[in-house]
N, C-alpha and C. Protein backbone atom coordinates (compact mmCIF):
# COMPACT_ATOMS: atom_id res chain seq x y z
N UNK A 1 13.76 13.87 -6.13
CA UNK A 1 13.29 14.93 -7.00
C UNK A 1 11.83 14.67 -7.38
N UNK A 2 10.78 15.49 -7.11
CA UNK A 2 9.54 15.19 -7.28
C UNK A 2 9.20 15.91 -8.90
N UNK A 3 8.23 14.93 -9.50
CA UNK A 3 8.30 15.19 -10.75
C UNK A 3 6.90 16.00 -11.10
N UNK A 4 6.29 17.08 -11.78
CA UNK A 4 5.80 17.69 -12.20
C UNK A 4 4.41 17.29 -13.29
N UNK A 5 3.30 17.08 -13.03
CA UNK A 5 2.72 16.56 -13.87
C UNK A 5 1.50 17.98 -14.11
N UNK A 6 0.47 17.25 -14.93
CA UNK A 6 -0.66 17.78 -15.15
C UNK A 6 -1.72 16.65 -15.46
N UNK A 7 -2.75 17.10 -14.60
CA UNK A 7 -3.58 15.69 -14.54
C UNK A 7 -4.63 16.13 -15.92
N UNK A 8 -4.02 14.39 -17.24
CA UNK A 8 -4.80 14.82 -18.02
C UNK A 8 -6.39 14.45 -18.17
N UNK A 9 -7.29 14.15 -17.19
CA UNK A 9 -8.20 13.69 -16.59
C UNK A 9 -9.24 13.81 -15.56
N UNK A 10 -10.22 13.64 -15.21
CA UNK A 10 -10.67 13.81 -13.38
C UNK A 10 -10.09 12.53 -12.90
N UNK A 11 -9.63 12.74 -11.78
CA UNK A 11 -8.95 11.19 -11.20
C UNK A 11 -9.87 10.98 -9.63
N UNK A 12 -9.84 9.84 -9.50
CA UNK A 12 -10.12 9.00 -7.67
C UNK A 12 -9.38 9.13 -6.69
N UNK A 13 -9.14 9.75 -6.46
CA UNK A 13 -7.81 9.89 -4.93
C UNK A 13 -8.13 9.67 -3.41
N UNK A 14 -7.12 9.55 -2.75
CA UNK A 14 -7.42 9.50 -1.18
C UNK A 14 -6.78 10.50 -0.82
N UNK A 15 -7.36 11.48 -0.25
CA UNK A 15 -6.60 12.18 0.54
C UNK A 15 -5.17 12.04 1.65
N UNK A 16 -4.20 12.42 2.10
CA UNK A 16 -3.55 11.40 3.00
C UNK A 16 -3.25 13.45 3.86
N UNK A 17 -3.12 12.69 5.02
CA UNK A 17 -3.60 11.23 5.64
C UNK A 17 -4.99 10.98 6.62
N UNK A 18 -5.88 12.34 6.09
CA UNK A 18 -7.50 11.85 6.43
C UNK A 18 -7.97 10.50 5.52
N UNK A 19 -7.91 9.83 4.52
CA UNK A 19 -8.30 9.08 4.16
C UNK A 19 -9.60 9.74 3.42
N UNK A 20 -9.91 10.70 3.43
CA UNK A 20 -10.80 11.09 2.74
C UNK A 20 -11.45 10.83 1.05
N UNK A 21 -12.18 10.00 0.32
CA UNK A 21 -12.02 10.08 -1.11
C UNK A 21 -12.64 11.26 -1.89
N UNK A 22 -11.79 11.70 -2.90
CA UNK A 22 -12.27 12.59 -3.65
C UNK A 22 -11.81 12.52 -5.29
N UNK A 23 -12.45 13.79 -5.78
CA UNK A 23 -11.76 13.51 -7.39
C UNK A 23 -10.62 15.14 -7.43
N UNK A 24 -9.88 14.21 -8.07
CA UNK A 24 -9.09 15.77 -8.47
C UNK A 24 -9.43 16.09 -9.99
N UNK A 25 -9.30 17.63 -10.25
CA UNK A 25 -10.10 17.62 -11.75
C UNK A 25 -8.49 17.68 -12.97
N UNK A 26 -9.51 17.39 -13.91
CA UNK A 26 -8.35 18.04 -15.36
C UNK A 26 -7.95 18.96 -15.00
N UNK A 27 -6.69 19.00 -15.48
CA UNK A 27 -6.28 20.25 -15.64
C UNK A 27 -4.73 20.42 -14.22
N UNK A 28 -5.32 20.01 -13.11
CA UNK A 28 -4.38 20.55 -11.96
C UNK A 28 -3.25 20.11 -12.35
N UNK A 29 -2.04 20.75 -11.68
CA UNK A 29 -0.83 20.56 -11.41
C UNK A 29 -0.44 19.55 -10.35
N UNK A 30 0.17 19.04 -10.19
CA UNK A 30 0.61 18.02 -9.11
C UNK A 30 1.94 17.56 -9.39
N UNK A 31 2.82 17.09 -7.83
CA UNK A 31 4.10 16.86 -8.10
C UNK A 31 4.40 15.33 -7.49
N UNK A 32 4.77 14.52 -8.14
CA UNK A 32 4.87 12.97 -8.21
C UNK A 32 5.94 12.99 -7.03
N UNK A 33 5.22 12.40 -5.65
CA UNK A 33 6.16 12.30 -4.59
C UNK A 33 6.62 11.03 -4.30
N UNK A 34 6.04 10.38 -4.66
CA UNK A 34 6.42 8.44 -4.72
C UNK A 34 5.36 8.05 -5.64
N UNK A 35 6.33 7.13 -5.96
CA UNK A 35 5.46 5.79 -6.64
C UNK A 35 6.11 4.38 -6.39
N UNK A 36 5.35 3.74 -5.24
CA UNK A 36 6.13 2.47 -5.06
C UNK A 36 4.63 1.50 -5.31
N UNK A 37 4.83 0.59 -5.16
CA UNK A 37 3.95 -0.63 -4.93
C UNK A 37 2.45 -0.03 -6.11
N UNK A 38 2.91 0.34 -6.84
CA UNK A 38 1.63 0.22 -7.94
C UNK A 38 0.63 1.44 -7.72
N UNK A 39 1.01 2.86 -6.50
CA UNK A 39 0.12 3.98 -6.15
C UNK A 39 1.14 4.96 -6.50
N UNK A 40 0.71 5.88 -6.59
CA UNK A 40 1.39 7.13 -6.42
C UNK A 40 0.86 8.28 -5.54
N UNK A 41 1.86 8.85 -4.71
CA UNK A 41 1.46 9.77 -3.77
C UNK A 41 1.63 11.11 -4.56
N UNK A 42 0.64 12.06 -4.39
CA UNK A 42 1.06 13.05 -5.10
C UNK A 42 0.75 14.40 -4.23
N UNK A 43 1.94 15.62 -4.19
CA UNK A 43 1.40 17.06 -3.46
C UNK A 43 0.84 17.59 -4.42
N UNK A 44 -0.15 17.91 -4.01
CA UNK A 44 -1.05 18.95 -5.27
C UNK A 44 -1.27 20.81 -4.71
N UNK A 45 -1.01 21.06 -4.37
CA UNK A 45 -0.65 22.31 -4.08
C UNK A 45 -2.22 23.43 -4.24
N UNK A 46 -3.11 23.10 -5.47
CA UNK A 46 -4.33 23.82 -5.65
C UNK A 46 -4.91 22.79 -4.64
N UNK A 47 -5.16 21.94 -4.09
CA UNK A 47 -6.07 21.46 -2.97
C UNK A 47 -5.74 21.19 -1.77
N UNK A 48 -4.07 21.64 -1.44
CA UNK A 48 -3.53 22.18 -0.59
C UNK A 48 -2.73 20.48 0.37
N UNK A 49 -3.09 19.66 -0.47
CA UNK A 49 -1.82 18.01 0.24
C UNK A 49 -1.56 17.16 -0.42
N UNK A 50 -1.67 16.46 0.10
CA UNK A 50 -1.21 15.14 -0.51
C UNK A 50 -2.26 14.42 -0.63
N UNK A 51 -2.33 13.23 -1.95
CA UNK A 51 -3.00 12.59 -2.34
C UNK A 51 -2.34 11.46 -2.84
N UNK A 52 -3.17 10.00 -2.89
CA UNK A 52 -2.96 8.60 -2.77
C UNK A 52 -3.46 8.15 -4.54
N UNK A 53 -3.22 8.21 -5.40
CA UNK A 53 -3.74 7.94 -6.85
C UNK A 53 -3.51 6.24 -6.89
N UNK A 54 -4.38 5.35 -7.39
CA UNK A 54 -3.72 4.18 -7.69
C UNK A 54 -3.27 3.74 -8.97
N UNK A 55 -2.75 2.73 -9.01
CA UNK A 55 -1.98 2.56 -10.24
C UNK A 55 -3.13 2.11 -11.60
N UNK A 56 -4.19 2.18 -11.54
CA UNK A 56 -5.00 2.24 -12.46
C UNK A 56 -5.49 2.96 -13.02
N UNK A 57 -5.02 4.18 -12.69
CA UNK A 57 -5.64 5.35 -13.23
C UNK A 57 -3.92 6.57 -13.27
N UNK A 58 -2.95 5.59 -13.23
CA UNK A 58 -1.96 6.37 -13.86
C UNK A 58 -1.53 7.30 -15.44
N UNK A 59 -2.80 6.52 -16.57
CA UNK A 59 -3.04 7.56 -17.48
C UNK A 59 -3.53 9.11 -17.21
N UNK A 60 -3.76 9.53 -16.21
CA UNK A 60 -4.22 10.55 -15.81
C UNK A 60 -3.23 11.16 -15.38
N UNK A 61 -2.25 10.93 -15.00
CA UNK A 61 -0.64 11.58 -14.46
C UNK A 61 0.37 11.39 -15.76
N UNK A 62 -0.43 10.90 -17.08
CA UNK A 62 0.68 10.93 -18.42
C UNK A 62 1.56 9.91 -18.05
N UNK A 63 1.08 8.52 -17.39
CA UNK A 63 2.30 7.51 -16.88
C UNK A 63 1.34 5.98 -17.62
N UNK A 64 2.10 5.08 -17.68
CA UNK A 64 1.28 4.23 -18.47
C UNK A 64 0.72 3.44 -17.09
N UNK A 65 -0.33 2.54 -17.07
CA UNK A 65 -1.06 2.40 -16.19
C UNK A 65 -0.75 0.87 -15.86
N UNK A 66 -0.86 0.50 -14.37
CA UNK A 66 -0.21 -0.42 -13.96
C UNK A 66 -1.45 -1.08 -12.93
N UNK A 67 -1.43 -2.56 -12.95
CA UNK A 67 -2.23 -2.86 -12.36
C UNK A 67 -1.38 -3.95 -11.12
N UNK A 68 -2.19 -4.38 -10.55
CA UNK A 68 -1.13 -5.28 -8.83
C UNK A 68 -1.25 -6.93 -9.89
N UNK A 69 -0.26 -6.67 -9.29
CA UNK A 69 -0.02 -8.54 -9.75
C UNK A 69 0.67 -9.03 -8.91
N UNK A 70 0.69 -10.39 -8.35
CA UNK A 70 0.90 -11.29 -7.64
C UNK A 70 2.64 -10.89 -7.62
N UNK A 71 3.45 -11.36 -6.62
CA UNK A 71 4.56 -10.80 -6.51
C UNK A 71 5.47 -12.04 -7.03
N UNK A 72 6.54 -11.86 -7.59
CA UNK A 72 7.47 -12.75 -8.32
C UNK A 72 8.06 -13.47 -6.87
N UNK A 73 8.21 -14.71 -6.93
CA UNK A 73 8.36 -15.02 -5.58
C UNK A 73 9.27 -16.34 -6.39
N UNK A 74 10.80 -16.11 -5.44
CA UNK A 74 11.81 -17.29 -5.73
C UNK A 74 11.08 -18.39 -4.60
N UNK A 75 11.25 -19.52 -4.95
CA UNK A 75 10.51 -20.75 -4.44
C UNK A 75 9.61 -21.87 -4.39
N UNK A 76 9.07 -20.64 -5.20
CA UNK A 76 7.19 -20.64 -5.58
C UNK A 76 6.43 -20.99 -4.36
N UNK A 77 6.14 -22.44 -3.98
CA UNK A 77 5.18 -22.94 -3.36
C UNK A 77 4.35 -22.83 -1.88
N UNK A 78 5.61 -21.68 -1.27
CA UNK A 78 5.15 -21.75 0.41
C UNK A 78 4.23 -20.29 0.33
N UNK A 79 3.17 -20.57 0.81
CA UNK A 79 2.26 -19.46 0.46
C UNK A 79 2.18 -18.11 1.42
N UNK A 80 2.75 -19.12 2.71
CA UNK A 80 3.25 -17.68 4.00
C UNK A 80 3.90 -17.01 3.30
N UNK A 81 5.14 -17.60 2.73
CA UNK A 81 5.98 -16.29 1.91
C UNK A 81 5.66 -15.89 0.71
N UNK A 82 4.75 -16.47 -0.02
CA UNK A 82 4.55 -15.65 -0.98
C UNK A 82 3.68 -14.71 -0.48
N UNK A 83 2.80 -14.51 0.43
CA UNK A 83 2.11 -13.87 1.17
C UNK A 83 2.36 -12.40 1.72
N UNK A 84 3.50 -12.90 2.31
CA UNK A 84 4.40 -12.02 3.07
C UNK A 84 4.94 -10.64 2.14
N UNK A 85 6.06 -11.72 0.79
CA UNK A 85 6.14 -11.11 -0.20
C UNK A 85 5.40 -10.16 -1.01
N UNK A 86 4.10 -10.64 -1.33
CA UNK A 86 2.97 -10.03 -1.57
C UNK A 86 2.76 -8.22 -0.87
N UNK A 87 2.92 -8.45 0.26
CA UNK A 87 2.84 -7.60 1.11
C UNK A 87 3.94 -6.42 1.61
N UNK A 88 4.91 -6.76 0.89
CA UNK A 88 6.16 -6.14 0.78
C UNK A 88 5.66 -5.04 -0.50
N UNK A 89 4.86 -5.12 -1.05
CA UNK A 89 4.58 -4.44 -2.39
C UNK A 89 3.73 -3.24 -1.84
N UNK A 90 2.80 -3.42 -0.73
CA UNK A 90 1.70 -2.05 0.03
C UNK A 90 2.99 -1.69 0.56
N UNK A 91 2.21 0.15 0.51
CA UNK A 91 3.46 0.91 0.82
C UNK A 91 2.26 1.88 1.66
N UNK A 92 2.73 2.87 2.77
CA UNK A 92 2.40 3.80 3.32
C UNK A 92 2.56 4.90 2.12
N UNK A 93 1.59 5.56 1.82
CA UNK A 93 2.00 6.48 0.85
C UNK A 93 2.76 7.48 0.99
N UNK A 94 3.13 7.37 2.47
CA UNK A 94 4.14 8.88 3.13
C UNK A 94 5.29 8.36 3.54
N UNK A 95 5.77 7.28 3.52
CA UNK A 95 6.83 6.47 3.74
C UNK A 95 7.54 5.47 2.73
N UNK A 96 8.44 5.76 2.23
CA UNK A 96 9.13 4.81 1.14
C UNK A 96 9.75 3.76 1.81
N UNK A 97 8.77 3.13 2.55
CA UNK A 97 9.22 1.22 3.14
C UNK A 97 7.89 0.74 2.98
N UNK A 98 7.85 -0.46 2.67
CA UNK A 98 6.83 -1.51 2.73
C UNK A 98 6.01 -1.59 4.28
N UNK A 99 4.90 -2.28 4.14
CA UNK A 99 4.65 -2.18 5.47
C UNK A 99 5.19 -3.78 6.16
N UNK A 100 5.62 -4.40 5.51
CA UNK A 100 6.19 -5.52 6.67
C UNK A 100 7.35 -4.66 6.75
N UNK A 101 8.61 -4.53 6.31
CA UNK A 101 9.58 -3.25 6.81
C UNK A 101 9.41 -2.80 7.90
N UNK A 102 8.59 -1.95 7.34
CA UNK A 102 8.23 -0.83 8.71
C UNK A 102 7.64 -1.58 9.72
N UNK A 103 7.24 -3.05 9.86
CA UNK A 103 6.98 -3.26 11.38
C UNK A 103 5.52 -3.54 11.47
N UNK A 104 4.77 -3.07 10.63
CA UNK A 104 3.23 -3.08 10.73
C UNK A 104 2.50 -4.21 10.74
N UNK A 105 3.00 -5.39 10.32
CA UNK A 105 2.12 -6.37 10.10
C UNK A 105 2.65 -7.46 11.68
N UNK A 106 1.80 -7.86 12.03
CA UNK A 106 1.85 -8.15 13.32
C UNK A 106 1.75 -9.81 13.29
N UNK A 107 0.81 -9.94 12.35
CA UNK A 107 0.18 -11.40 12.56
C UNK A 107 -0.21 -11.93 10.96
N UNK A 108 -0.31 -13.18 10.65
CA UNK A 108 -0.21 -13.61 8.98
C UNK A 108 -0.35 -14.67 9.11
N UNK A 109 -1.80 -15.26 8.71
CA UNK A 109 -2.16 -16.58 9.34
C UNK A 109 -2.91 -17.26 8.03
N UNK A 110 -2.28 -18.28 7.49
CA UNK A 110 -2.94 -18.83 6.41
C UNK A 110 -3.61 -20.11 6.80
N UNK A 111 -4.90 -20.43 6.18
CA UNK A 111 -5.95 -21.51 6.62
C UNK A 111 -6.36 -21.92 5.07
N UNK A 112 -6.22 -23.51 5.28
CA UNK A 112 -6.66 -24.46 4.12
C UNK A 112 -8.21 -24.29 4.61
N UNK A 113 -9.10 -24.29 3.39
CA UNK A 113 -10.22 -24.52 3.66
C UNK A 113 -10.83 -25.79 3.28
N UNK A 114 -11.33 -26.86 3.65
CA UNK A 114 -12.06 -27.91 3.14
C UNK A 114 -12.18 -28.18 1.63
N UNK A 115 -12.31 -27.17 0.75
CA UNK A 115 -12.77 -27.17 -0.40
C UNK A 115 -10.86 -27.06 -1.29
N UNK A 116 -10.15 -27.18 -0.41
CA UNK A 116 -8.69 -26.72 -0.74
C UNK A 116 -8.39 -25.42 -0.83
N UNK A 117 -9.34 -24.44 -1.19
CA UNK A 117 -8.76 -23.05 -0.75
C UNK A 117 -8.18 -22.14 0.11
N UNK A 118 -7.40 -21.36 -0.47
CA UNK A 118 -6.73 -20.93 1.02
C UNK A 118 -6.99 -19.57 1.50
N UNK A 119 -7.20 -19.58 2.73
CA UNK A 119 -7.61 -17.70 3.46
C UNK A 119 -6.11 -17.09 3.97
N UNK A 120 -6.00 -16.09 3.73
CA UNK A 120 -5.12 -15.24 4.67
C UNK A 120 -5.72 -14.29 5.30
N UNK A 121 -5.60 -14.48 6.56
CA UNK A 121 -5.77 -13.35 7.67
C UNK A 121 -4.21 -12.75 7.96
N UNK A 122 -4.81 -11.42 8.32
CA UNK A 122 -3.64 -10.63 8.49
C UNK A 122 -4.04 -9.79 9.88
N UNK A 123 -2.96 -8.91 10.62
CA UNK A 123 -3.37 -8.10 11.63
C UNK A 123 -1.93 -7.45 11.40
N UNK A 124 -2.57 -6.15 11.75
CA UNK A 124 -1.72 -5.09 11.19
C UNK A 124 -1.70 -3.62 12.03
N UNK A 125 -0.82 -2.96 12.06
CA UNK A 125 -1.58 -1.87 12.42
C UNK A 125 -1.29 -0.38 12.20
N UNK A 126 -0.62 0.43 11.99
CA UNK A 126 0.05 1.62 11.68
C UNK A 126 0.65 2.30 12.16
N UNK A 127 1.38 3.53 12.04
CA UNK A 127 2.36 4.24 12.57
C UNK A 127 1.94 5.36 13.22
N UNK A 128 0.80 5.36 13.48
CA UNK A 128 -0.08 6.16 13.82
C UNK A 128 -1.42 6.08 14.12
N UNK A 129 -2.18 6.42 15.24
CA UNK A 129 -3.35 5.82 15.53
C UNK A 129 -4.74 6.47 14.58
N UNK A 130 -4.35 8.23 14.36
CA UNK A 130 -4.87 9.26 13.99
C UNK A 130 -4.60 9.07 12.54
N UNK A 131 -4.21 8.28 11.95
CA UNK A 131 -3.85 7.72 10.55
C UNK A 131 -5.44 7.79 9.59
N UNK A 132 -5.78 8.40 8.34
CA UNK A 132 -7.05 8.25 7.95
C UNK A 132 -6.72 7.25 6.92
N UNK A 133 -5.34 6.99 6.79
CA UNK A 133 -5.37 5.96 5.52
C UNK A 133 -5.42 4.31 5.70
N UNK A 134 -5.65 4.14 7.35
CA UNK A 134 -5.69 2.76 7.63
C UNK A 134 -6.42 2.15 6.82
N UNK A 135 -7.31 2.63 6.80
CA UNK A 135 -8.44 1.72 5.48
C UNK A 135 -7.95 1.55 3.67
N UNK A 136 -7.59 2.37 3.49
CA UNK A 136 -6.81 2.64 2.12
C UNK A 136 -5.32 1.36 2.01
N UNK A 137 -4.79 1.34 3.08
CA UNK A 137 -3.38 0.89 3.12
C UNK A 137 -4.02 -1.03 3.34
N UNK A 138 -5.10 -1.18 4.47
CA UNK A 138 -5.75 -2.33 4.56
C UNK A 138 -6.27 -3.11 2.85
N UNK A 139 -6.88 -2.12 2.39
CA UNK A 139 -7.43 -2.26 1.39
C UNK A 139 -6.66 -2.87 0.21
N UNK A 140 -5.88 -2.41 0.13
CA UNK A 140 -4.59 -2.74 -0.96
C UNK A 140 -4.05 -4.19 -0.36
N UNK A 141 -3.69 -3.91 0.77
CA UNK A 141 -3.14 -5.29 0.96
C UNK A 141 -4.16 -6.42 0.58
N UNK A 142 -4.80 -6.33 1.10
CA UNK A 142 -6.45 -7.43 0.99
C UNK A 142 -5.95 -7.65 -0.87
N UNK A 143 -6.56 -6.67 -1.36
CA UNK A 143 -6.25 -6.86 -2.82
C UNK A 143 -5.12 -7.87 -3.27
N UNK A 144 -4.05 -7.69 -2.94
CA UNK A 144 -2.63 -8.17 -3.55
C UNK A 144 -2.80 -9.53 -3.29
N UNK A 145 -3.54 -9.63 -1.79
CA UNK A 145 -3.28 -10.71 -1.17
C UNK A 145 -4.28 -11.82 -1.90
N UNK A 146 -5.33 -11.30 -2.30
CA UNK A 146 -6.04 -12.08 -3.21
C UNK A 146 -5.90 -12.35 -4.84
N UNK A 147 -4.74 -12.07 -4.84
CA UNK A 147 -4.24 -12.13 -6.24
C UNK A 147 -3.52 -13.32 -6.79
N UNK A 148 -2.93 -13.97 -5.18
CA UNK A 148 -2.18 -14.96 -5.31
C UNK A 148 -2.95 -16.36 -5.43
N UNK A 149 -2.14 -17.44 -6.62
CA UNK A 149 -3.25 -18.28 -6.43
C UNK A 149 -3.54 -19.46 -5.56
N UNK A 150 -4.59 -19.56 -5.88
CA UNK A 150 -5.01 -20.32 -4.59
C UNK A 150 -5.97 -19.90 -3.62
N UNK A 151 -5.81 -18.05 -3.15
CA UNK A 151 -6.48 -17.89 -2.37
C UNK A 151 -7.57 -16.92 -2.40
N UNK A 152 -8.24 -17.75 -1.96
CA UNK A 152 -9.69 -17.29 -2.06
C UNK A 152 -10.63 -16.24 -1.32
N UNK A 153 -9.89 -16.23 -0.01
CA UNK A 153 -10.55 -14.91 0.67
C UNK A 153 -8.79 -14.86 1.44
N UNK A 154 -9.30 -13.21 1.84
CA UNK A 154 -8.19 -11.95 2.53
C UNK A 154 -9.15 -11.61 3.76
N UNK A 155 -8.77 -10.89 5.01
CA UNK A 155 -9.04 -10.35 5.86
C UNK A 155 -7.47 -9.97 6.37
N UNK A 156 -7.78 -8.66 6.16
CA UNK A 156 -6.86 -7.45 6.70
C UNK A 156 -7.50 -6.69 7.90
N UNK A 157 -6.81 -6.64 9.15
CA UNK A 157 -7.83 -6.09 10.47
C UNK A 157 -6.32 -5.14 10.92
N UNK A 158 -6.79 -3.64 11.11
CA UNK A 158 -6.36 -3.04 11.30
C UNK A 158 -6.38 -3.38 13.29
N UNK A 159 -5.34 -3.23 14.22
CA UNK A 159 -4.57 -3.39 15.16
C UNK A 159 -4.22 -2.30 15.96
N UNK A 160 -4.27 -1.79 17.34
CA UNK A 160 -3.16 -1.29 18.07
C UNK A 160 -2.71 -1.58 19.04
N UNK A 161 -2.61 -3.31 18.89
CA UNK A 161 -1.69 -3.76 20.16
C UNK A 161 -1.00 -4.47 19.97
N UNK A 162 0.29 -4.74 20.01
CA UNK A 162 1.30 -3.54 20.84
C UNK A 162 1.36 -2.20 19.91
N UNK A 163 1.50 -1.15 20.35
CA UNK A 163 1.21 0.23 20.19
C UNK A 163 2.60 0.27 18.73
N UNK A 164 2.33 0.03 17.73
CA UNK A 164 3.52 0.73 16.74
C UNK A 164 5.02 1.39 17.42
N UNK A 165 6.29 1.10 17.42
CA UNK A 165 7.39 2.19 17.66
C UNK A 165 8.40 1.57 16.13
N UNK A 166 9.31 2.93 16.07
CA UNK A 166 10.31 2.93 15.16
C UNK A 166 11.19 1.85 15.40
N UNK A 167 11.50 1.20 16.59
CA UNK A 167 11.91 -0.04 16.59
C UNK A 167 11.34 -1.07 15.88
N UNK A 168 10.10 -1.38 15.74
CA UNK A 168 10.18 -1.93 14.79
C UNK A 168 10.58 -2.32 13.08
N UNK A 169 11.14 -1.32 12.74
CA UNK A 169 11.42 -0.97 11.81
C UNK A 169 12.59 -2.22 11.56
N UNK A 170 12.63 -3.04 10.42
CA UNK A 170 13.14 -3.93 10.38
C UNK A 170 15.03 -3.16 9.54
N UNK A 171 15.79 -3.74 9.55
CA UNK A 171 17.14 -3.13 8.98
C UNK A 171 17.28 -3.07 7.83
N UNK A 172 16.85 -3.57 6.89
CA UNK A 172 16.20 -2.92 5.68
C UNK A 172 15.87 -1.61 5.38
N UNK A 173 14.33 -1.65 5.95
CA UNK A 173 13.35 -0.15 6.16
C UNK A 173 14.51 0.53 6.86
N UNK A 174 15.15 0.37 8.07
CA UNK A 174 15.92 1.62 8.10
C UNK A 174 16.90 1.92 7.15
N UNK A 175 17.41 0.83 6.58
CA UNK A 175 18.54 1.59 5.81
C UNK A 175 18.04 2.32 4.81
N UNK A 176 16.58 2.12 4.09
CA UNK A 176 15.93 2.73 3.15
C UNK A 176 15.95 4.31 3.66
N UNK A 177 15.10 4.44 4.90
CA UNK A 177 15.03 5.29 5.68
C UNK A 177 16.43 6.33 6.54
N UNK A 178 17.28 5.87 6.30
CA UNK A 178 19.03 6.41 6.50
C UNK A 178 18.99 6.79 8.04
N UNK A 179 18.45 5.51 8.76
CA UNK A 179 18.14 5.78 10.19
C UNK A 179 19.03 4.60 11.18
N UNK A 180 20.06 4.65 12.01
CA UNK A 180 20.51 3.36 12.40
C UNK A 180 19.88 2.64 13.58
């Protein structure tokens, strides 16, 4: 059930799925189509699609405002998985699965640096080549991923090899997805 708002604000949005940024003004109508991982996707109907809002500027949708925080991780200490975990939190804004779920993340490579800090590289790639939100969806991850401590730099590199299929889709994401 998509929920009904009125934006009490000008807000930052991404268009989806050109990736385009723009502002939406006070005043519009818009209907809350997800909110997972700290964004909200929203149809706005006066600018004719869908739009990517992040969770920092959820006072503007009358929602209290949420910022990314490091992901609660049973174990604590192994940083691949908290990593991983981390990354379970970016969401496709047109898809209610994570992007490790859905298959996207390809490669997740953590490096001690001399100084003890740690890098994560990532390689990733989407469900679509013609996708404008690769950068938007990259972006977030990078973020989260630098949230965790310890690490000091992110590199998120968008990918298309091997070419994305629905097989990847891990059994999870499909069951989310009601697909066998």
């Amino acid at each position: 059930m998509m929920e009904r708002v009125e934006l009490t604000r000008d807000v930052d949005a991404v268009e989806i799925p050109a990736g385009q940024a723009l502002v939406l003004e006070k005043g519009t109508n818009a209907f809350i189509t997800q909110s997972l991982g700290g964004t909200y996707t929203l149809h706005v109907p006066a600018y004719g699609g869908l739009f990517r809002i992040n969770g920092k500027d959820a006072d503007a949708l009358g929602k209290e405002v949420t910022t990314a925080s490091a992901a609660q991780v049973e174990g604590g200490g192994n940083i691949e998985h908290q990593a991983r975990e981390q990354l379970k939190t970016c969401y496709d804004p047109e898809i209610p699965v994570n992007i490790v779920d859905l298959g996207l993340v390809y490669d997740l490579r953590i490096t001690s640096e001399p100084d003890g800090a740690i890098r994560v590289d990532v390689k990733m790639t989407l469900t679509a080549r013609g996708c404008g939100m690769g950068g938007s969806i990259a972006a977030d991850a990078r973020q989260k991923l630098l949230m965790l401590p310890g690490v000091s730099a992110a590199d998120v590199q968008i990918v298309w090899d091997p070419p994305w299929t629905p097989q990847m889709i891990s059994p999870e994401g499909k069951e989310r997805l009601g697909i066998a």
